[in-house]
Protein backbone atom coordinates (compact mmCIF):
# COMPACT_ATOMS: atom_id res chain seq x y z
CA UNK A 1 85.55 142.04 91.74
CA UNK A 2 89.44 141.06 91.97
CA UNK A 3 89.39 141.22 95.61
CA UNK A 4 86.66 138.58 95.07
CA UNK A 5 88.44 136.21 92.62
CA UNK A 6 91.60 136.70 94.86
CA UNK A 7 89.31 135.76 98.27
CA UNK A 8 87.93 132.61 96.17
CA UNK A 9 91.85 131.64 94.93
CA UNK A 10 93.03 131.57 98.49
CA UNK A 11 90.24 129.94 99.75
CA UNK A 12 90.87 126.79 97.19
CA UNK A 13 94.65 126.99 97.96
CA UNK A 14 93.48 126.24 101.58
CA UNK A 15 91.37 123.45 100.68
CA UNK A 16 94.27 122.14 98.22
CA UNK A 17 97.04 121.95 100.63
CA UNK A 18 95.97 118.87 102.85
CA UNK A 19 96.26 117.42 99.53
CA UNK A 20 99.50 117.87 98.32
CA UNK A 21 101.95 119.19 100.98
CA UNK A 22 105.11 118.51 99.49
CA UNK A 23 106.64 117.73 102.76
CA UNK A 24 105.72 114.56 104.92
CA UNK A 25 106.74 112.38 107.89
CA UNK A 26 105.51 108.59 107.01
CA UNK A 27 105.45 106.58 110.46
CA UNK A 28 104.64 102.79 110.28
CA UNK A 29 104.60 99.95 112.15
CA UNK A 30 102.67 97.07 113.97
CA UNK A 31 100.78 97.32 117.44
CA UNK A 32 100.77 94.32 119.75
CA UNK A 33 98.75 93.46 122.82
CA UNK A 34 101.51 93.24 125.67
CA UNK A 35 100.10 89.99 127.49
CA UNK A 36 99.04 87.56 124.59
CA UNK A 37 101.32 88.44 121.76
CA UNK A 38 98.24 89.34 119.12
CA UNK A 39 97.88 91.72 116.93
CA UNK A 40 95.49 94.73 117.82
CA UNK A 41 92.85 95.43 115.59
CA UNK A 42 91.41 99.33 115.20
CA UNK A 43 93.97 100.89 117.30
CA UNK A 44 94.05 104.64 116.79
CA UNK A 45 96.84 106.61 115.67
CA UNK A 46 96.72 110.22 115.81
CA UNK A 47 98.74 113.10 115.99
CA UNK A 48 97.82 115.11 119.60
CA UNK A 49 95.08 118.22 118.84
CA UNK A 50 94.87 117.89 115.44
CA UNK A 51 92.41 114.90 113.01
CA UNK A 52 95.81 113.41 111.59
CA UNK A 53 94.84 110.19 112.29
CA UNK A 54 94.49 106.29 111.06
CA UNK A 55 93.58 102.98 112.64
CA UNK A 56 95.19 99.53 112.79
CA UNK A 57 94.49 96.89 110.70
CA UNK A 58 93.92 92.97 111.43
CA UNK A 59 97.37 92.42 111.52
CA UNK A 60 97.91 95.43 114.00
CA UNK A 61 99.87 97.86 111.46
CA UNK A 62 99.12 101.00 109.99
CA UNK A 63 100.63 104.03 108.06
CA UNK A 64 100.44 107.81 108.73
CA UNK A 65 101.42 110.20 106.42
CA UNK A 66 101.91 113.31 108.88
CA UNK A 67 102.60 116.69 107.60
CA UNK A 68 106.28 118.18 108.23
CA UNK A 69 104.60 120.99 110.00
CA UNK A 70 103.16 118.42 112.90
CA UNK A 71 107.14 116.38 113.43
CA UNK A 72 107.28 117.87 116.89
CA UNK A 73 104.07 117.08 117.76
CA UNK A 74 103.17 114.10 120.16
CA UNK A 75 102.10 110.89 118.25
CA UNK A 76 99.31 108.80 120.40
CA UNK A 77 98.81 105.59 119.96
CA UNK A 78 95.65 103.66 121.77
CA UNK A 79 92.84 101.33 122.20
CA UNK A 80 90.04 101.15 124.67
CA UNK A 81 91.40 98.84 127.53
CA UNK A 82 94.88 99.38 126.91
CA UNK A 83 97.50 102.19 128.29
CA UNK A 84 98.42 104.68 126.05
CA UNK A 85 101.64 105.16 124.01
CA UNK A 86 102.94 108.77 123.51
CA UNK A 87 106.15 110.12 121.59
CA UNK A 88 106.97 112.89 119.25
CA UNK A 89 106.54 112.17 115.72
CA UNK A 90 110.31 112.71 115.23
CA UNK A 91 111.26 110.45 117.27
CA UNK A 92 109.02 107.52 116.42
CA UNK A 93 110.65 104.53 115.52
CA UNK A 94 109.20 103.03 112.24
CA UNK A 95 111.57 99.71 113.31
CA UNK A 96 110.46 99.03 117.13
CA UNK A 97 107.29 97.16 117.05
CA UNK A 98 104.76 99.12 119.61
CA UNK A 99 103.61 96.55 122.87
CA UNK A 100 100.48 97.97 124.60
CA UNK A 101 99.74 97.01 128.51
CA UNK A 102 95.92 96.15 129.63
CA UNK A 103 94.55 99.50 131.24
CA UNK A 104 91.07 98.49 133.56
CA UNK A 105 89.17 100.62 135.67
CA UNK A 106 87.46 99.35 139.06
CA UNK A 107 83.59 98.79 138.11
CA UNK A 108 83.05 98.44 142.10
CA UNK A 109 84.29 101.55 142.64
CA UNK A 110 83.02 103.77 140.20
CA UNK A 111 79.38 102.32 140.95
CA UNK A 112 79.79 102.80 144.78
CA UNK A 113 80.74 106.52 144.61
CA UNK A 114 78.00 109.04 146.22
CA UNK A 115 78.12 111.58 143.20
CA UNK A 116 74.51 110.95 141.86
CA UNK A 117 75.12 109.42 138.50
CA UNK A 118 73.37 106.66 135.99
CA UNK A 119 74.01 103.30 137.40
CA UNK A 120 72.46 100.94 134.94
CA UNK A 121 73.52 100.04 131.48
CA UNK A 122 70.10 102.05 130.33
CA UNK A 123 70.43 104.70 132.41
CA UNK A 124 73.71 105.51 131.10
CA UNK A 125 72.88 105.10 127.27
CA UNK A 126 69.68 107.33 127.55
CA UNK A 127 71.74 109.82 129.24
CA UNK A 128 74.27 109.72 126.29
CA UNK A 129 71.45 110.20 124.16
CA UNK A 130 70.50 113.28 125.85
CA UNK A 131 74.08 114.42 125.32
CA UNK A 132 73.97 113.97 121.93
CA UNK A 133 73.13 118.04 121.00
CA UNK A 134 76.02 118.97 123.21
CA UNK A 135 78.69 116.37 122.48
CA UNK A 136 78.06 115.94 118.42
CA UNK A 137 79.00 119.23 116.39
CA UNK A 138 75.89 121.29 116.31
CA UNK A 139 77.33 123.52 113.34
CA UNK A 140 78.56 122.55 109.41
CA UNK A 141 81.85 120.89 109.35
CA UNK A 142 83.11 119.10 106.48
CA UNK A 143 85.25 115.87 106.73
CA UNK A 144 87.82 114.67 104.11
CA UNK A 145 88.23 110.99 104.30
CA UNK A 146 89.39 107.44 102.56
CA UNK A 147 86.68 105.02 101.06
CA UNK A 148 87.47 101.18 101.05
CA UNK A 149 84.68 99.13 98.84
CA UNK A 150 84.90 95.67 98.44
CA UNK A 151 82.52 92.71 97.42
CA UNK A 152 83.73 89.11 97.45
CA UNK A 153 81.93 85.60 97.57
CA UNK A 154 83.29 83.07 99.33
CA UNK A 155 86.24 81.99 97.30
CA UNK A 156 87.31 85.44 95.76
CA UNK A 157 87.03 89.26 95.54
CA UNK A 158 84.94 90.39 92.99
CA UNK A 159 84.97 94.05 93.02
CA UNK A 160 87.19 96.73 94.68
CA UNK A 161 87.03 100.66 95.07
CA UNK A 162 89.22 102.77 96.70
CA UNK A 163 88.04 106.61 96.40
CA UNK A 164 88.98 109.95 98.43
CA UNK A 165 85.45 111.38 99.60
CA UNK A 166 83.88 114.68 101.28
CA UNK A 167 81.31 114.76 103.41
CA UNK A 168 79.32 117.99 104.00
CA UNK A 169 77.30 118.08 107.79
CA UNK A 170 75.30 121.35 108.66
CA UNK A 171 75.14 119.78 112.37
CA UNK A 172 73.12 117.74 114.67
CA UNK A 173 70.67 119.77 114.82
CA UNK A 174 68.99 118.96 111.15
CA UNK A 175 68.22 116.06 109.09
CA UNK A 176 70.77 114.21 107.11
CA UNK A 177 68.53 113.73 104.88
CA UNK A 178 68.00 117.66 103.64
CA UNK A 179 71.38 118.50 105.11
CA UNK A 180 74.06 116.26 105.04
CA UNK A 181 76.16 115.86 101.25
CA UNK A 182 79.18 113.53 100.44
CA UNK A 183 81.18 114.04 97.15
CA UNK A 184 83.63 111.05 95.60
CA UNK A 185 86.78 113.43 94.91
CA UNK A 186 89.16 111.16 93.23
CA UNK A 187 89.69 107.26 92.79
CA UNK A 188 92.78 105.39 93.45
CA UNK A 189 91.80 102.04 92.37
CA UNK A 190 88.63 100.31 90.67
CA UNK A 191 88.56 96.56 89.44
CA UNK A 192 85.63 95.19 88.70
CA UNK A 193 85.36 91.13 88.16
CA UNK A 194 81.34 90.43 89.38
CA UNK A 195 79.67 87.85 87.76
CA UNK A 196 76.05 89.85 88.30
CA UNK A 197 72.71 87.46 87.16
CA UNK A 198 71.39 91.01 85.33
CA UNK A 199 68.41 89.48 84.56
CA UNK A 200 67.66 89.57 88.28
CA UNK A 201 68.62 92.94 88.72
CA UNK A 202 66.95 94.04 85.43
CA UNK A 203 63.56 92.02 87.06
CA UNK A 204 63.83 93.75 90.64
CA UNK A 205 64.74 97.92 89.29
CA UNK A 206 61.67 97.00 86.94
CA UNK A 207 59.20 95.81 89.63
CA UNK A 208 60.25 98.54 92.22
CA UNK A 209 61.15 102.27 89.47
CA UNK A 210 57.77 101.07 87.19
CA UNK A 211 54.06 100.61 88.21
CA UNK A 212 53.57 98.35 85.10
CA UNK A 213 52.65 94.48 85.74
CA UNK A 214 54.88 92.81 88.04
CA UNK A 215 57.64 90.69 86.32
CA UNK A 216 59.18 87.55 86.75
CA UNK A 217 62.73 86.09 86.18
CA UNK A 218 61.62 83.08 84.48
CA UNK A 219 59.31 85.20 81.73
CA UNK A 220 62.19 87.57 80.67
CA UNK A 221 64.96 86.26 78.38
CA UNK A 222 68.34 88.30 78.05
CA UNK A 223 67.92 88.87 73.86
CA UNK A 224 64.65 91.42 75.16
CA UNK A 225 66.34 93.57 77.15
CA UNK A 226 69.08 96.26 75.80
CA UNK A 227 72.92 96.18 77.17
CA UNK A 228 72.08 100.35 78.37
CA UNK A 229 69.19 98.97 80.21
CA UNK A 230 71.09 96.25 82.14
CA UNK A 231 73.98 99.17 83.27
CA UNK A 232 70.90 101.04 84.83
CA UNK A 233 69.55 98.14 86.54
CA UNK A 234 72.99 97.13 87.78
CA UNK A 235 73.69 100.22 89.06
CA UNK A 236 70.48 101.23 90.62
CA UNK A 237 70.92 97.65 92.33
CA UNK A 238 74.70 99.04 93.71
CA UNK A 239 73.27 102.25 94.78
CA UNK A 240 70.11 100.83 96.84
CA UNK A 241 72.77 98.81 98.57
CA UNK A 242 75.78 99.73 98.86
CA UNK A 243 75.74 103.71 98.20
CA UNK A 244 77.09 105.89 100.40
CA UNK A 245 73.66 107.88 101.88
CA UNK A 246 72.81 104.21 103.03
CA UNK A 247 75.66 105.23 105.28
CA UNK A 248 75.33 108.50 106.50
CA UNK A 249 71.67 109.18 106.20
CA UNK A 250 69.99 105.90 106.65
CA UNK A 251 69.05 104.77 110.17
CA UNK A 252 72.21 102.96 111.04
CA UNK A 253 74.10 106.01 111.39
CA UNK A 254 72.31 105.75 114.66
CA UNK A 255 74.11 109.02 116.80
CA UNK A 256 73.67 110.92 113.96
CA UNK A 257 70.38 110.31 112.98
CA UNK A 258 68.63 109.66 116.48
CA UNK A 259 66.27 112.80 115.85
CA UNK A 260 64.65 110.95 112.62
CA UNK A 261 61.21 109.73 112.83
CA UNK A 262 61.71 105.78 113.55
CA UNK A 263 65.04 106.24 114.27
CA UNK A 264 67.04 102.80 115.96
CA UNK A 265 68.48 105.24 118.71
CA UNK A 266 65.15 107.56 118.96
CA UNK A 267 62.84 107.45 121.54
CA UNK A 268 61.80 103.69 121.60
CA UNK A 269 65.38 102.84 122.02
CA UNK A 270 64.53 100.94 125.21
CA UNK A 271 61.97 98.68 122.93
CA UNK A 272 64.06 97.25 120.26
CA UNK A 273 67.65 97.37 122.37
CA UNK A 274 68.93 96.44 126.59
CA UNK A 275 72.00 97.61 127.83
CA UNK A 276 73.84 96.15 130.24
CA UNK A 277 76.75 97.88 132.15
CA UNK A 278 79.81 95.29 131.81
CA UNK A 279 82.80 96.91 133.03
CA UNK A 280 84.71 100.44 133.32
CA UNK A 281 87.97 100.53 131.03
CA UNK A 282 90.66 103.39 130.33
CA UNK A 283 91.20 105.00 127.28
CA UNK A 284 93.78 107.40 126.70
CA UNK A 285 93.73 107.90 130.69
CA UNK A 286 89.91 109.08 130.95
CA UNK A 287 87.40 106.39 132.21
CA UNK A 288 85.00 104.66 129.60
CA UNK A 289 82.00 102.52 130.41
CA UNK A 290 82.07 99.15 128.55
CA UNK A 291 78.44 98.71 127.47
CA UNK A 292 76.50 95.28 126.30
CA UNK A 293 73.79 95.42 123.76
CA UNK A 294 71.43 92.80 123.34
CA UNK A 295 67.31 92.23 122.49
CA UNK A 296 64.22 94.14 123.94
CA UNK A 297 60.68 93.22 123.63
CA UNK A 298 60.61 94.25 119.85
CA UNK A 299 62.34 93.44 116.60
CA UNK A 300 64.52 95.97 114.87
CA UNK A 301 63.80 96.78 111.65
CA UNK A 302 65.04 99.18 108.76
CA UNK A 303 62.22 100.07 106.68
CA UNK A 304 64.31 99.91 103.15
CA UNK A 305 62.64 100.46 100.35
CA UNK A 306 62.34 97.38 98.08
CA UNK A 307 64.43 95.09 100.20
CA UNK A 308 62.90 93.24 103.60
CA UNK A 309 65.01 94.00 105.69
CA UNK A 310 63.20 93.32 109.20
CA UNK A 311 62.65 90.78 112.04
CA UNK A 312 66.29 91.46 113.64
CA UNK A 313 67.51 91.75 117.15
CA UNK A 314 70.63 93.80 117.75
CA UNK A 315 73.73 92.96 119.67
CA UNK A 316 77.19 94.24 120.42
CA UNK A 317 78.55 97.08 122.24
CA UNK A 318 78.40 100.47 123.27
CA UNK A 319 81.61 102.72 124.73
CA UNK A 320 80.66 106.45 126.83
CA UNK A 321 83.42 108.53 128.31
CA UNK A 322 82.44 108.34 132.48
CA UNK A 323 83.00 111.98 132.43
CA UNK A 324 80.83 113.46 129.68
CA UNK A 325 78.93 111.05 128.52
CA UNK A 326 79.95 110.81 124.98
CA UNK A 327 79.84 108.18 122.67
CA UNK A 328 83.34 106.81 121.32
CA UNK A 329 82.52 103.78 119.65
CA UNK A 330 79.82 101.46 118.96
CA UNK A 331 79.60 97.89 117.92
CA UNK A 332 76.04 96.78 116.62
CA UNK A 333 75.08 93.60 114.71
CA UNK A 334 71.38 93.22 113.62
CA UNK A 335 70.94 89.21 113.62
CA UNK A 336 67.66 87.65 112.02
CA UNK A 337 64.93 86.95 114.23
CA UNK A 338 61.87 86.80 113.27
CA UNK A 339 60.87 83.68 111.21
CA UNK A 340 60.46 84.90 108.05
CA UNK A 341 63.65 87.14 108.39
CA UNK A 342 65.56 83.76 109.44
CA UNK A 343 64.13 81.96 106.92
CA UNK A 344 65.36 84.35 104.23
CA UNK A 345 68.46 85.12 105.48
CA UNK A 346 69.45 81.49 105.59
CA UNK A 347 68.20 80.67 102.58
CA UNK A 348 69.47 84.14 100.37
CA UNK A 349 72.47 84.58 102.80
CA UNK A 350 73.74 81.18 104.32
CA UNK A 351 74.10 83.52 107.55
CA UNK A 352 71.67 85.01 110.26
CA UNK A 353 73.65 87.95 110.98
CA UNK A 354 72.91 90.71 107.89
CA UNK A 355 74.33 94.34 109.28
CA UNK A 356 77.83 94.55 111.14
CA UNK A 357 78.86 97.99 112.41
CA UNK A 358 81.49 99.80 113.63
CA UNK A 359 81.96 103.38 113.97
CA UNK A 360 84.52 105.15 116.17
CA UNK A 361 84.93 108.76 116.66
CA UNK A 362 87.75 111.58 117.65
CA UNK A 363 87.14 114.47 119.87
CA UNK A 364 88.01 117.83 118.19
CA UNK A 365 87.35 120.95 119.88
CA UNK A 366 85.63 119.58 122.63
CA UNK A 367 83.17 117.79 119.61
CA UNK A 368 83.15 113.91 118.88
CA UNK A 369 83.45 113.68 114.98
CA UNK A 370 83.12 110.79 113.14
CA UNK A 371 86.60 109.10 112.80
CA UNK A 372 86.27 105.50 110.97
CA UNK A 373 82.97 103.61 109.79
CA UNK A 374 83.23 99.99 109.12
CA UNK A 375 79.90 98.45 107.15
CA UNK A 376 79.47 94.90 106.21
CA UNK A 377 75.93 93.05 104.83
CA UNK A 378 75.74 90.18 102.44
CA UNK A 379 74.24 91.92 98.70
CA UNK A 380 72.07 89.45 96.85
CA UNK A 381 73.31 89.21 93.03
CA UNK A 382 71.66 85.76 91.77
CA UNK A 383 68.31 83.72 92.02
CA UNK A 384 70.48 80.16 92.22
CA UNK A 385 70.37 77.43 90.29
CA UNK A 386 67.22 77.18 88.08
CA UNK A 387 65.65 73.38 87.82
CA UNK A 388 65.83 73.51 84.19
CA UNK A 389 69.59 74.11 83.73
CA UNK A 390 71.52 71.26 82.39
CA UNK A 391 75.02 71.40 85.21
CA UNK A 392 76.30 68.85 87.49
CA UNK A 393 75.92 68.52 90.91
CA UNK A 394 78.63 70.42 91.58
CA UNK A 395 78.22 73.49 89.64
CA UNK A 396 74.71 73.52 91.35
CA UNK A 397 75.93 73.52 94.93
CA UNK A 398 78.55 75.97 94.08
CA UNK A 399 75.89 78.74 92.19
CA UNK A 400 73.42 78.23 95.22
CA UNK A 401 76.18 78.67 97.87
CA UNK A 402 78.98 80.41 96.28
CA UNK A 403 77.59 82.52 93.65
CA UNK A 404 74.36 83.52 95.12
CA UNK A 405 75.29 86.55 97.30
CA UNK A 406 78.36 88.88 97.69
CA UNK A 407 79.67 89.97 101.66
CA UNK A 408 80.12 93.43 101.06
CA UNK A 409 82.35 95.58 103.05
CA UNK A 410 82.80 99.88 103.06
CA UNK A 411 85.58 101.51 105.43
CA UNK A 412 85.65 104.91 105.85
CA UNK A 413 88.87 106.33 107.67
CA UNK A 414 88.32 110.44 108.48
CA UNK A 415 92.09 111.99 108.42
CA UNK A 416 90.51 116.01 108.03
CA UNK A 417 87.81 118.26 109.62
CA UNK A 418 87.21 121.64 108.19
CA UNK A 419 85.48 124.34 110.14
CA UNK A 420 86.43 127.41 108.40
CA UNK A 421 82.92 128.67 107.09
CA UNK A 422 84.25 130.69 104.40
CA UNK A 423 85.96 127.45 102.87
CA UNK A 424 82.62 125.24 103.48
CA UNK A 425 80.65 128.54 102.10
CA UNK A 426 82.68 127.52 98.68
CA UNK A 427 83.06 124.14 98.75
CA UNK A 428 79.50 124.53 98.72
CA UNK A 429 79.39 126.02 95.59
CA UNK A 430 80.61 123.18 93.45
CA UNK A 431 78.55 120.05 92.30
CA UNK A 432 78.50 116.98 94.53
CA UNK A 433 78.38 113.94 93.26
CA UNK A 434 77.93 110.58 96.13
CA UNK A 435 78.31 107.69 93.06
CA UNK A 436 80.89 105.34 94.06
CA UNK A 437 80.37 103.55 91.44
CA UNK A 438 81.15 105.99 88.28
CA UNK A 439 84.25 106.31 87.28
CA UNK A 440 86.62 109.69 88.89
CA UNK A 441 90.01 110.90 87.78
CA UNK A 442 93.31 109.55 89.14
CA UNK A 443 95.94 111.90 90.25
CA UNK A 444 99.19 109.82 91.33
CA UNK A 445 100.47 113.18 93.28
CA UNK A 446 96.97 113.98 95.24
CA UNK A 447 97.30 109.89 96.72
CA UNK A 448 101.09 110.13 97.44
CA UNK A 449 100.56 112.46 100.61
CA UNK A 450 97.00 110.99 101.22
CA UNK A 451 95.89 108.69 104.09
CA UNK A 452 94.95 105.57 103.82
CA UNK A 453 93.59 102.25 105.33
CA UNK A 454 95.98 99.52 105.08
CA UNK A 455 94.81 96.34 104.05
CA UNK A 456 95.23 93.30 105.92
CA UNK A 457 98.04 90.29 104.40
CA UNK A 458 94.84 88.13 103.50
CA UNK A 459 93.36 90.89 101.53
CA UNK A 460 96.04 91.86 99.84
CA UNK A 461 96.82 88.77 98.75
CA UNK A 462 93.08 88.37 97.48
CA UNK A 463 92.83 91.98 96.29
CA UNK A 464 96.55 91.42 94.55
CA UNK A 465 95.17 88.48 92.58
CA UNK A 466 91.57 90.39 91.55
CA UNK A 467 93.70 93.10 90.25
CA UNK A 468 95.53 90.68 87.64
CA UNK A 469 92.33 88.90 86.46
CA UNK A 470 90.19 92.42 86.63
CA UNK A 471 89.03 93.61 83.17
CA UNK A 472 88.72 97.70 84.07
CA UNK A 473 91.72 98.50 86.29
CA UNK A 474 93.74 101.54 86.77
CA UNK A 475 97.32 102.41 88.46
């Protein structure tokens, strides 16, 4: 029984000590394309053989907080397109600003070689789809990672989280769905300043969690409905959203989740997407096709509950390593379409395009794990003006096109993968809980040696100015 107790001690020690090594190497500083001057956005940084790791931000600069353990390591820094920078953490300069050269394959040449290969945009996605079971981990792995939530209409932020997460995968081979679990470890900042029409949330959690007569807005006044009743409906209307298994087990985690019935990436990918082979590029020295994705002869749709959220075409683009097929990023838009989807998302959204998508991913062990997620919709939270409200002209305009809707945005940065199944065995073992939007503890030591996302100078500024008007705030 000790032996046990002393097994489970070490075990949580292990887990424990990518949180608070005592000893770490910050490096900082700002990337810059070579030719034109600007910034570069989502450049990775990563120490070499290890998930240490970060991205850029808008303004091209980042932070890495890199164990002492790792100094003599070599520090990459790179972006598809571009040549690689390499130097040992130690002897990165935090003061010399880092220029990065255009890196471009021949396209002619790569297509004219006689190795029998895919030659055609669709050709080479469906063979990265077969690739999928051999280049995504195909046993349980758990990731620790950084969570960036933030809603803001379009004059200010409204609401910001910023949480440390764990994400539980058994592998490919099984359904997110049964298998896949993400716990919200701590929170390092939370202010809240929405200005949510509850009614309309109370309305829509009503109509959709009861089968009692549908209701209307107009029939239900605010002195009928209890304050405890309104936090439910608020936060079911979060969670439906915005949680975080709309992330990971929904159908835009498209590598992921290609197995699921209906999935966007399943076997009717050729009906709802196109690709088109645009280029070969370098990244980190190995080849990567440059992929364009654009409409097919069918809509794409996401089946959510409650919410229509159909009638789209996709666009963007797709990345695959020339020599094993695997995916490295993806960018993927889902634009309204149909009629009735334009209709509504002009008139709810003032925009056509509702889904933006990024995901990138780092190759660990010969494995491409998930390495940052960026997520970004427009979240309805009012009905507009109503006819029989006595406000000016102005007020009007401003609560049909300012207050309606919310853009929301969720970043995800990866920094840790754990394999060790004895440590997943007992991570296992403790409750999980995936609400972002409860509140966690704070531990000013655990964030001091934990990786984060910086944010860009405009959102700071914004984010700097919703923390002093922000009723519920923490350090």
């Amino acid at each position: 029984m000790v032996i046990k107790y002393v097994k489970q001690y070490v075990i949580a020690i292990l887990i424990l000590s990518g949180y608070f090594g005592y000893s770490q190497t910050e490096v900082k500083n700002k990337i810059i394309d070579f030719a034109t001057l600007m910034p570069i956005e989502s450049a990775s940084i990563y120490v070499k053989n290890t998930t240490i790791g970060t991205v850029s931000n808008a303004d091209g600069k980042f932070v890495l907080q890199v164990p002492e353990e790792f100094t003599k390591d070599t520090l990459i820094i790179s972006s598809i397109g571009y040549k690689s920078f390499k130097v040992p953490v130690n002897e990165f300069d935090n003061a010399a600003e880092i220029y990065l050269e255009e890196d471009v394959a021949s396209l002619d040449e790569i297509v004219l070689i006689a190795e029998t290969r895919p030659k055609t945009g669709n050709d080479i996605v469906l063979k990265a789809i077969e690739k999928l079971e051999t280049n995504l981990p195909d046993s349980a792995y758990i990731q620790k990672g950084f969570l960036r939530h933030k809603e803001r209409n379009k004059v200010e932020f409204k609401w910001l989280i910023e949480s440390a997460i764990t994400v539980y995968d058994s592998g490919y081979g099984s359904e997110s769905k049964d298998h896949l679990k993400i716990n919200v470890d701590q929170m390092r900042k939370s202010y809240d300043l929405r200005d949510v029409d509850s009614i309309f949330s109370y309305v829509s959690y009503k109509n959709q969690t009861t089968r009692s007569r549908r209701l209307k807005t107009k029939d239900i006044k605010r002195s009928q409905v209890k304050t405890s009743q309104l936090v439910d409906a608020i936060k079911w209307n979060d969670n439906r959203v915005n949680g975080l298994q709309n992330i990971f087990q929904g159908k835009l985690n498209l590598l992921r989740n290609s197995n699921d019935a209906k999935a966007l990436f399943g076997d009717d990918i050729l009906e709802k997407h196109q690709f088109e082979l645009d280029t070969i590029l370098v990244d980190n020295d190995r080849k990567i096709y440059k992929i364009k994705i654009s409409e097919s002869t069918d809509f794409v749709g996401l089946g959510t509950k409650g919410i229509y959220n159909e009638g789209f075409v996709a666009n963007g683009w797709l990345y695959i390593y020339y020599d094993n097929y695997a995916i490295k990023k993806i960018e993927y838009e889902l634009v309204a379409a149909s009629a009735a989807q334009k209709d509504r998302s002009k008139r709810l959204f003032d925009t056509q395009v509702n889904h933006k998508l990024i995901i990138t991913y780092m190759e660990y062990e010969d494995k491409m794990y998930p390495n940052y997620i960026y997520y970004e919709t427009p979240k309805l939270v009012n009905v507009g003006f109503k006819a029989d409200e006595k406000i000016s002209d102005k007020e009007k305009e401003r609560y049909n096109k300012e207050e309606r809707f919310y853009y929301t945005v969720q970043e995800i940065l990866f920094s840790e993968i754990i394999l060790d199944k004895e440590i997943i065995k007992t991570a296992l073992q403790d409750k999980w809980d995936m609400d972002i939007f409860s509140p966690k503890p704070y531990n000013k030591a655990f964030w001091k040696n934990y990786n984060i996302l910086l944010e860009s100078e405009e959102d700071e500024k914004l984010i700097e100015d919703l923390s002093t008007r922000a009723s519920l705030f923490k350090d």
